[in-house]
C-alpha atoms as a PDB file:
ATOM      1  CA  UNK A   1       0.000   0.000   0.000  1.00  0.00           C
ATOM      2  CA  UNK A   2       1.302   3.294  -0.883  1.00  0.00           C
ATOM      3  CA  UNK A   3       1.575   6.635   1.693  1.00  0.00           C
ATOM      4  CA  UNK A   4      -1.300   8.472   1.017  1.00  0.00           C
ATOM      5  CA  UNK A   5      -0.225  11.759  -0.455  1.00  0.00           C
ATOM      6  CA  UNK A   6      -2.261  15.639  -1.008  1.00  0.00           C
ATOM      7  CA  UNK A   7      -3.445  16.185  -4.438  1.00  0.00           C
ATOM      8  CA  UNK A   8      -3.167  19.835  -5.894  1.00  0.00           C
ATOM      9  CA  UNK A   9      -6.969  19.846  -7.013  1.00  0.00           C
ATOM     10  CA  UNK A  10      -7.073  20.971 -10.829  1.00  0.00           C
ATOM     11  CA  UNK A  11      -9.972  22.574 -12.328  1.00  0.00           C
ATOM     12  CA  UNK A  12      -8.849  22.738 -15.989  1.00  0.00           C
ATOM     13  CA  UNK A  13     -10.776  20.821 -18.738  1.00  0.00           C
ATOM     14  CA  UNK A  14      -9.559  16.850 -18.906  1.00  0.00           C
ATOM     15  CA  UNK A  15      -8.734  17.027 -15.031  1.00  0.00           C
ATOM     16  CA  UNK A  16     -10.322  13.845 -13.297  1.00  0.00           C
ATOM     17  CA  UNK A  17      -9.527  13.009  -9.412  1.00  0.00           C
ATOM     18  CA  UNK A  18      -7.623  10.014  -9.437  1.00  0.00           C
ATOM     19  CA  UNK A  19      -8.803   6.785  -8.023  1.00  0.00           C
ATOM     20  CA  UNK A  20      -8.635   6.581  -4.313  1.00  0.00           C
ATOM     21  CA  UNK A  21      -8.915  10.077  -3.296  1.00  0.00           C
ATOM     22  CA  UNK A  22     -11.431  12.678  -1.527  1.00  0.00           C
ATOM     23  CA  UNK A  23     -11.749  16.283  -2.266  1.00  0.00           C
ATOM     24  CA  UNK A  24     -11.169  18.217   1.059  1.00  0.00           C
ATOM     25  CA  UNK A  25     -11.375  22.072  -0.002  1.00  0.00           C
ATOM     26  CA  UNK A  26     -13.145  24.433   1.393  1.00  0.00           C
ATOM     27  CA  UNK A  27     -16.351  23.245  -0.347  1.00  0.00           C
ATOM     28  CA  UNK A  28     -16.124  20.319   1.539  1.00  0.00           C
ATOM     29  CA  UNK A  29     -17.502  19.328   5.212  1.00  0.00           C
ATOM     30  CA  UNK A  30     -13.563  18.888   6.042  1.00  0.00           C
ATOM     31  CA  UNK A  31     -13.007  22.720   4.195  1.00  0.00           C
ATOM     32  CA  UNK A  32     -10.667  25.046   6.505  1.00  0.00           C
ATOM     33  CA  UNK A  33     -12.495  27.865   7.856  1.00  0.00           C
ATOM     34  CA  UNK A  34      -9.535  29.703   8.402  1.00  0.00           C
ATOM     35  CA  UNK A  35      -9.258  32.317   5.222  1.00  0.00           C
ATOM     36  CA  UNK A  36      -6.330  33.815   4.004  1.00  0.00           C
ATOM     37  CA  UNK A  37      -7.400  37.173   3.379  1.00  0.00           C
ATOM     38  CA  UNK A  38      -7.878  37.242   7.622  1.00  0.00           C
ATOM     39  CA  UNK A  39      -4.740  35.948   8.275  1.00  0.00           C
ATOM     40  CA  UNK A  40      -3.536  38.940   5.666  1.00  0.00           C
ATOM     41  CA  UNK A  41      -5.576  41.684   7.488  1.00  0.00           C
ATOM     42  CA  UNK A  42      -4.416  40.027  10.994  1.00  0.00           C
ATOM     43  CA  UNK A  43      -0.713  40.216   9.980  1.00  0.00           C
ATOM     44  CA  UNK A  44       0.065  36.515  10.610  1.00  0.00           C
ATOM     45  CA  UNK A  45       3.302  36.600   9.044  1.00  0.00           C
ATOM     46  CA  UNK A  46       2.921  34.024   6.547  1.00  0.00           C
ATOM     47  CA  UNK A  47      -0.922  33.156   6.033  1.00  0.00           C
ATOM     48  CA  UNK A  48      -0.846  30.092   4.517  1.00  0.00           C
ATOM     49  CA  UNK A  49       0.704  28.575   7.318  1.00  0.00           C
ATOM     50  CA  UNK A  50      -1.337  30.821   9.829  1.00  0.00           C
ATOM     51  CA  UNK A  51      -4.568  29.321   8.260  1.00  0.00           C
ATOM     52  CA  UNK A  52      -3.175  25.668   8.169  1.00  0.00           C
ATOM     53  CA  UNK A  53      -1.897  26.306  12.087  1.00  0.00           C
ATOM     54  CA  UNK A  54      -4.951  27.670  13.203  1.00  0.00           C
ATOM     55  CA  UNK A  55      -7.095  24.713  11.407  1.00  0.00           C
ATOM     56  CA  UNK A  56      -4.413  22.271  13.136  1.00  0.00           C
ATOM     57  CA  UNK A  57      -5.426  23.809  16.458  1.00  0.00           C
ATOM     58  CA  UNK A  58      -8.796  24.353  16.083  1.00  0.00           C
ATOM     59  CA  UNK A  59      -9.466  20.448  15.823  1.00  0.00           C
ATOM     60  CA  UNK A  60      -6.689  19.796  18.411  1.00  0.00           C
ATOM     61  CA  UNK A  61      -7.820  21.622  20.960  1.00  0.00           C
ATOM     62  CA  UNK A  62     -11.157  22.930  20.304  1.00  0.00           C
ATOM     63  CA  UNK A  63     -12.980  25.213  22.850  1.00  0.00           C
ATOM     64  CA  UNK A  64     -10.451  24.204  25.214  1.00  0.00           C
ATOM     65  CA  UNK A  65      -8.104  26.773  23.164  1.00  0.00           C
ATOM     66  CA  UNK A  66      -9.919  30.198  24.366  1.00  0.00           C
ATOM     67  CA  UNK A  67     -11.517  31.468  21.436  1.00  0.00           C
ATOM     68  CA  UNK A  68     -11.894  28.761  18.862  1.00  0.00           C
ATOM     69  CA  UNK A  69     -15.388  28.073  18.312  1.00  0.00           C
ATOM     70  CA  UNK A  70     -16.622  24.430  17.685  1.00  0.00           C
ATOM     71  CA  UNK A  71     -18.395  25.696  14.587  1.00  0.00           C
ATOM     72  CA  UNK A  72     -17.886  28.348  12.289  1.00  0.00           C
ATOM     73  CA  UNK A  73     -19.757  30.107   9.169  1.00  0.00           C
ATOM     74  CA  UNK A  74     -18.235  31.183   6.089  1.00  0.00           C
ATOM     75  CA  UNK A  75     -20.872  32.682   3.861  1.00  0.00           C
ATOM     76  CA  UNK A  76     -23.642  29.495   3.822  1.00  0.00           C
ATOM     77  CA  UNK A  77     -21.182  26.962   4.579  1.00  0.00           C
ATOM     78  CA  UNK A  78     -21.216  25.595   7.948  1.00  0.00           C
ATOM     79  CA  UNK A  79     -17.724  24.306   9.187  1.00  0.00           C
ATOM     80  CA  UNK A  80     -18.388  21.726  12.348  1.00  0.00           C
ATOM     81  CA  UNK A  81     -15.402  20.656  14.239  1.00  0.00           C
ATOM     82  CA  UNK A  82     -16.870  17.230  15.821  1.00  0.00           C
ATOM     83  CA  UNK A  83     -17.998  16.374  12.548  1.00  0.00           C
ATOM     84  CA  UNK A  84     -14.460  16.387  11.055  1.00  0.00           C
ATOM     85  CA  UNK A  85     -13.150  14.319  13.749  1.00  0.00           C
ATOM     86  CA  UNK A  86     -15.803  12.442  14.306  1.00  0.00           C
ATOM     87  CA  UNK A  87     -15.410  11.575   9.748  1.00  0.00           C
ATOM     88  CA  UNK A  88     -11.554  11.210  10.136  1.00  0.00           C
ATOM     89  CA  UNK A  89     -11.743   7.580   9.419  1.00  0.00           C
ATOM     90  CA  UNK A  90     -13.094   8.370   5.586  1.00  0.00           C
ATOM     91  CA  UNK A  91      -9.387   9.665   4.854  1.00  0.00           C
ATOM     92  CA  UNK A  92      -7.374   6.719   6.359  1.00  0.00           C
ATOM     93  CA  UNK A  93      -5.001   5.673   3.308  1.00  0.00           C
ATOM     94  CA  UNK A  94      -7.007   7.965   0.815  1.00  0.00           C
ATOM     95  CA  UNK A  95      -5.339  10.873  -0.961  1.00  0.00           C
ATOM     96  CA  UNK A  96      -6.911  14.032  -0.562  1.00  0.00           C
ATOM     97  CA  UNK A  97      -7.449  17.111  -2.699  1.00  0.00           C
ATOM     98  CA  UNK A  98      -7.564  20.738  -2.449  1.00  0.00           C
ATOM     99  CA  UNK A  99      -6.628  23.664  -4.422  1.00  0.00           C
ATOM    100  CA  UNK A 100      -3.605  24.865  -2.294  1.00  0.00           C
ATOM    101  CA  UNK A 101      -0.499  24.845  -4.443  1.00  0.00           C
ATOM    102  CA  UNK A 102       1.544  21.719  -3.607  1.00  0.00           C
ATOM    103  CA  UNK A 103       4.918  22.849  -1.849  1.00  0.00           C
ATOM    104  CA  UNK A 104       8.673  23.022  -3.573  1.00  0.00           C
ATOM    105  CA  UNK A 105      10.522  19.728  -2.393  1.00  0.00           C
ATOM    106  CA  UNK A 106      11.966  19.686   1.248  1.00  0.00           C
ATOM    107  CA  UNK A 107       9.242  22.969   1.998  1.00  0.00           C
ATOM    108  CA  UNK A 108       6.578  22.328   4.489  1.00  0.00           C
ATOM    109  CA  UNK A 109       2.969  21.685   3.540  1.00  0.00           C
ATOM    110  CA  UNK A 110       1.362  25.065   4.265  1.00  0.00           C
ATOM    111  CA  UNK A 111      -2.197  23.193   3.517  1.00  0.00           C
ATOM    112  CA  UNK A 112      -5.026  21.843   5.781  1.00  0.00           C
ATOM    113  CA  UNK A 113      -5.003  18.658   3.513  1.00  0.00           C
ATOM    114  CA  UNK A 114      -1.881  17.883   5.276  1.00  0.00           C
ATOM    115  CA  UNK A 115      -3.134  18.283   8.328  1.00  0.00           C
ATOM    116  CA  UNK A 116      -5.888  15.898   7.488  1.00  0.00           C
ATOM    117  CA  UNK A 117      -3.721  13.467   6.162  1.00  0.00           C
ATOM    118  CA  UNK A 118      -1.701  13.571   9.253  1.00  0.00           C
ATOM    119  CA  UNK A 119      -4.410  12.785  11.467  1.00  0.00           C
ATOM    120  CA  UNK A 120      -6.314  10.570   9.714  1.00  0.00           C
ATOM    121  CA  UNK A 121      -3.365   8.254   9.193  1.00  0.00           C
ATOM    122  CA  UNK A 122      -1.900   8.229  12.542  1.00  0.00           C
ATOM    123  CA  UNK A 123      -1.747   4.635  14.703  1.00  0.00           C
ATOM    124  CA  UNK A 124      -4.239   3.820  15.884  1.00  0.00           C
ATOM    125  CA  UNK A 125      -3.568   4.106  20.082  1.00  0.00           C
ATOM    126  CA  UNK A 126      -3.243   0.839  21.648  1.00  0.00           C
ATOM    127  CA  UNK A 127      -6.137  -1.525  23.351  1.00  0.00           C
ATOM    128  CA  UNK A 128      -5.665  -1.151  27.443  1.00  0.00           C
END
């Protein structure tokens, strides 16, 4: 079996997802409700990663963080927290797919995909 891998998510005429993988962009119930253009206005330093770390943190941690909210609206799209964990398992060995530009080799994955991949492809923890 090979390491499921992110997808930069094409929408040019002959483009088909490949076999084996899930579209995650914002569209999507596992979309990051994090945008860009806040992180910009905010001054996050680099916003692609601000987005992706705030998306990591908002499912780590929750409402446990302060002022992460466990769901959040972006225009008519409703972005649920416990429904992205509790769907994790539909991404175990899948690739995914999203529109963020895929990163130069040895760069870091400034994408929620990645994040998604992570967690939905760690060990399982151990029976006690």
């Amino acid at each position: 079996m090979t390491t499921p891998a992110r997808i930069q998510r094409r929408r040019t005429k002959g483009w088909r997802l490949p076999e084996n993988a899930v579209i995650v962009s914002r569209p999507s119930r596992f979309g990051n409700p994090f945008l860009i253009k806040d992180a910009v206005e905010a001054e996050m330093g680099n916003p692609h990663s601000a987005c992706t770390e705030l998306y990591r943190e908002w499912l780590r941690v929750g409402t446990e963080g302060g002022w992460y909210q466990e769901t959040y609206q972006v225009g008519r799209q409703v972005f649920d927290r416990r429904r992205v964990l509790d769907e994790l398992h539909l991404l175990r060995g899948k690739d995914l797919a999203c529109t963020c530009p895929l990163p130069e080799a040895g760069q870091p994955d400034h994408c929620h995909a990645a994040v998604l991949l992570d967690l939905a492809n760690r060990p399982a923890p151990a029976a006690g």
